[in-house]
C-alpha atoms as a PDB file:
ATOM      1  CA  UNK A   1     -10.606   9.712  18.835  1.00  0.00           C
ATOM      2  CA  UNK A   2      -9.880   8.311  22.306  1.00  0.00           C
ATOM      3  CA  UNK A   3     -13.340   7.670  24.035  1.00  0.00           C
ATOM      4  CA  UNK A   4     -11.672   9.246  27.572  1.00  0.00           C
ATOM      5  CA  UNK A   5     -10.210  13.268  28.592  1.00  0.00           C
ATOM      6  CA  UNK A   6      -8.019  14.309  30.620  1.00  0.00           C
ATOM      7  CA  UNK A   7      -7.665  17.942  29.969  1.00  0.00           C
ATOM      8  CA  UNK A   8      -8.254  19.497  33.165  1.00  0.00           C
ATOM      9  CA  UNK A   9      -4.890  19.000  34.708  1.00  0.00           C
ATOM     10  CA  UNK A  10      -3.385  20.162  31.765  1.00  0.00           C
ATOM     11  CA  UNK A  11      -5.394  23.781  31.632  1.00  0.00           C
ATOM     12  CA  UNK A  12      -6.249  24.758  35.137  1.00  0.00           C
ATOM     13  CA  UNK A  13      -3.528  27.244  36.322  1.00  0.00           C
ATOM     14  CA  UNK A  14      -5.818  28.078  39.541  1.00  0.00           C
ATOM     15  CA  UNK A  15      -4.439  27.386  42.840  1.00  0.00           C
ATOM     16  CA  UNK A  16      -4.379  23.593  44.164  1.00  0.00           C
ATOM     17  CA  UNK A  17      -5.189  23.901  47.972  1.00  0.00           C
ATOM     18  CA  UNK A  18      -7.609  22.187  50.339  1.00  0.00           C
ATOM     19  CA  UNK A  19     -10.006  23.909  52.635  1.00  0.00           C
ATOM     20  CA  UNK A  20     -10.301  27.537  51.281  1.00  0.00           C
ATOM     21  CA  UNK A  21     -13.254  27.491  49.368  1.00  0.00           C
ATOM     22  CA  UNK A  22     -15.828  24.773  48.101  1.00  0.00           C
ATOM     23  CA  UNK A  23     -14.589  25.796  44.758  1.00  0.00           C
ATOM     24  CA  UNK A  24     -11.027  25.610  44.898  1.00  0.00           C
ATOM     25  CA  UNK A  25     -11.670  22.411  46.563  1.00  0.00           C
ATOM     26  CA  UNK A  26     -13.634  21.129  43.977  1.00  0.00           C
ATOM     27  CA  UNK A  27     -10.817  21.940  41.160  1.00  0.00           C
ATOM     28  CA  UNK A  28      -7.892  20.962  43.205  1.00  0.00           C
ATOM     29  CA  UNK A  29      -9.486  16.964  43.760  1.00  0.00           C
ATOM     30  CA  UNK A  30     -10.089  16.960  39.719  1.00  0.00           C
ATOM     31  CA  UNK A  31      -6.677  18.109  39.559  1.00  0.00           C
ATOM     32  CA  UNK A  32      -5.172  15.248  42.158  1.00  0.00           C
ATOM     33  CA  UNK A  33      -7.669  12.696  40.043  1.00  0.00           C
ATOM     34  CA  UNK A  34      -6.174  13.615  37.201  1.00  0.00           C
ATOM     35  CA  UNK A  35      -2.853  13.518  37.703  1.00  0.00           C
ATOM     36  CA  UNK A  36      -3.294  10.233  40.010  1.00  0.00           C
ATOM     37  CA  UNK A  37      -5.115   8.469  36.827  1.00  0.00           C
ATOM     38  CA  UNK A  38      -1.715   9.062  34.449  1.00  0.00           C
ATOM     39  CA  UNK A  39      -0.987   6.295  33.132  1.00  0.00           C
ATOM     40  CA  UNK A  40       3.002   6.177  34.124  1.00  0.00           C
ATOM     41  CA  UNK A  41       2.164   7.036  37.738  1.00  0.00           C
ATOM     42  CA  UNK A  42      -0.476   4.203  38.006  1.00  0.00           C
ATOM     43  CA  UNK A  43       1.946   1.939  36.336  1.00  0.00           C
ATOM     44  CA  UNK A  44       4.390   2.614  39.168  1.00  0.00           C
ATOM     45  CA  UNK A  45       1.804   2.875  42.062  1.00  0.00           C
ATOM     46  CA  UNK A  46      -0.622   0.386  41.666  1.00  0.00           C
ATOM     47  CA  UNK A  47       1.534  -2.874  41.847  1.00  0.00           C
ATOM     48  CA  UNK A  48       2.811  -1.364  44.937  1.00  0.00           C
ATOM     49  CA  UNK A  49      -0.687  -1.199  46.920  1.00  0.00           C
ATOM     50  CA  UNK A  50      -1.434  -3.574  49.067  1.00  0.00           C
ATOM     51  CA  UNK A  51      -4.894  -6.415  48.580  1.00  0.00           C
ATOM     52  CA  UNK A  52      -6.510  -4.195  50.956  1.00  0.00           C
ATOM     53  CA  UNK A  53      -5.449  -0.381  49.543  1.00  0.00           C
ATOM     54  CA  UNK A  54      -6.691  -2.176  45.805  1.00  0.00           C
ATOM     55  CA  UNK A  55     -10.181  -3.191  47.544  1.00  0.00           C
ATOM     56  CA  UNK A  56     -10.343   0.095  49.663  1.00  0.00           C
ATOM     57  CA  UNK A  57      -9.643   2.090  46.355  1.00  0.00           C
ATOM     58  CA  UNK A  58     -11.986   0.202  43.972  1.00  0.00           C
ATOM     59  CA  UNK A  59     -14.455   0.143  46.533  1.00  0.00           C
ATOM     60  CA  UNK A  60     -14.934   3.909  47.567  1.00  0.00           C
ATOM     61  CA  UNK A  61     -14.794   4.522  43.563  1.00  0.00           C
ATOM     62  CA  UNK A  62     -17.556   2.015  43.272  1.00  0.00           C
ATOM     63  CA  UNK A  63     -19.755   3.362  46.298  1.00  0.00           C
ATOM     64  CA  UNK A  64     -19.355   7.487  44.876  1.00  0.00           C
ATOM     65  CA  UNK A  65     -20.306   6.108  41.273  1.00  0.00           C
ATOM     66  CA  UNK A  66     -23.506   4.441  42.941  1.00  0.00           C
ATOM     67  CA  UNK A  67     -24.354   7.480  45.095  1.00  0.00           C
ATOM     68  CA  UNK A  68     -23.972   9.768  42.993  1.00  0.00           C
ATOM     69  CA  UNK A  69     -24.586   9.417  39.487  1.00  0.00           C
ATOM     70  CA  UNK A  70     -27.787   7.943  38.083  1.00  0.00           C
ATOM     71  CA  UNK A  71     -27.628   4.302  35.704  1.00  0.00           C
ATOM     72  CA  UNK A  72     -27.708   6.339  32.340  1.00  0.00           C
ATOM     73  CA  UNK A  73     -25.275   8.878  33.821  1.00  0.00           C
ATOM     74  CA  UNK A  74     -22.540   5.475  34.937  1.00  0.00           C
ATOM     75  CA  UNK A  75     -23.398   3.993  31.716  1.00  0.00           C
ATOM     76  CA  UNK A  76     -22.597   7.553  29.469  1.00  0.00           C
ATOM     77  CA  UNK A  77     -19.773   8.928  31.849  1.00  0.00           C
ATOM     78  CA  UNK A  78     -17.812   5.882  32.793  1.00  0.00           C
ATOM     79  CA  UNK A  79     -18.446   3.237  30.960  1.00  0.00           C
ATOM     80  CA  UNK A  80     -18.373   5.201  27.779  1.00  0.00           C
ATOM     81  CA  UNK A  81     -21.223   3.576  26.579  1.00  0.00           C
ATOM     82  CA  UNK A  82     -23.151   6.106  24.066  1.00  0.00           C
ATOM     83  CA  UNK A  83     -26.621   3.570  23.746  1.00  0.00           C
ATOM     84  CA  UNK A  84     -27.443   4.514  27.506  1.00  0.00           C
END
């Protein structure tokens, strides 16, 4: 069974919009995440960003993670690592 999911793009028939409602905003950026994390679009896109759009992206990724989850949380939710 692969370790990640990516079912939310798949099931939410909800409106994709920004600035209507917290919630619609919250649904429509797991949406765009979603979809931008394909693996045939980030194929395409990512040898097309520049040093500084890689670094930018990785970066702002990096700094939300760090915010905003705790170490066990990083360690279960991204990393995929069940021991944490």
């Amino acid at each position: 069974m692969p370790a990640h999911k990516h079912t939310m793009a798949d099931k939410y028939d909800g409106m994709v919009a920004f600035g209507l409602s917290r919630e619609i905003d919250e649904k429509s950026l797991m949406y765009y995440l979603q979809k931008f994390s394909d693996d045939d679009l980030l194929e395409a896109l990512v040898p097309r960003l520049s040093d500084d759009e890689l670094n930018r992206l990785f970066v702002l990724m990096s700094d939300l993670m760090r915010k905003h989850l705790s170490d066990s949380e990083y360690h279960r939710l991204f990393l995929k690592d069940p021991q944490k």
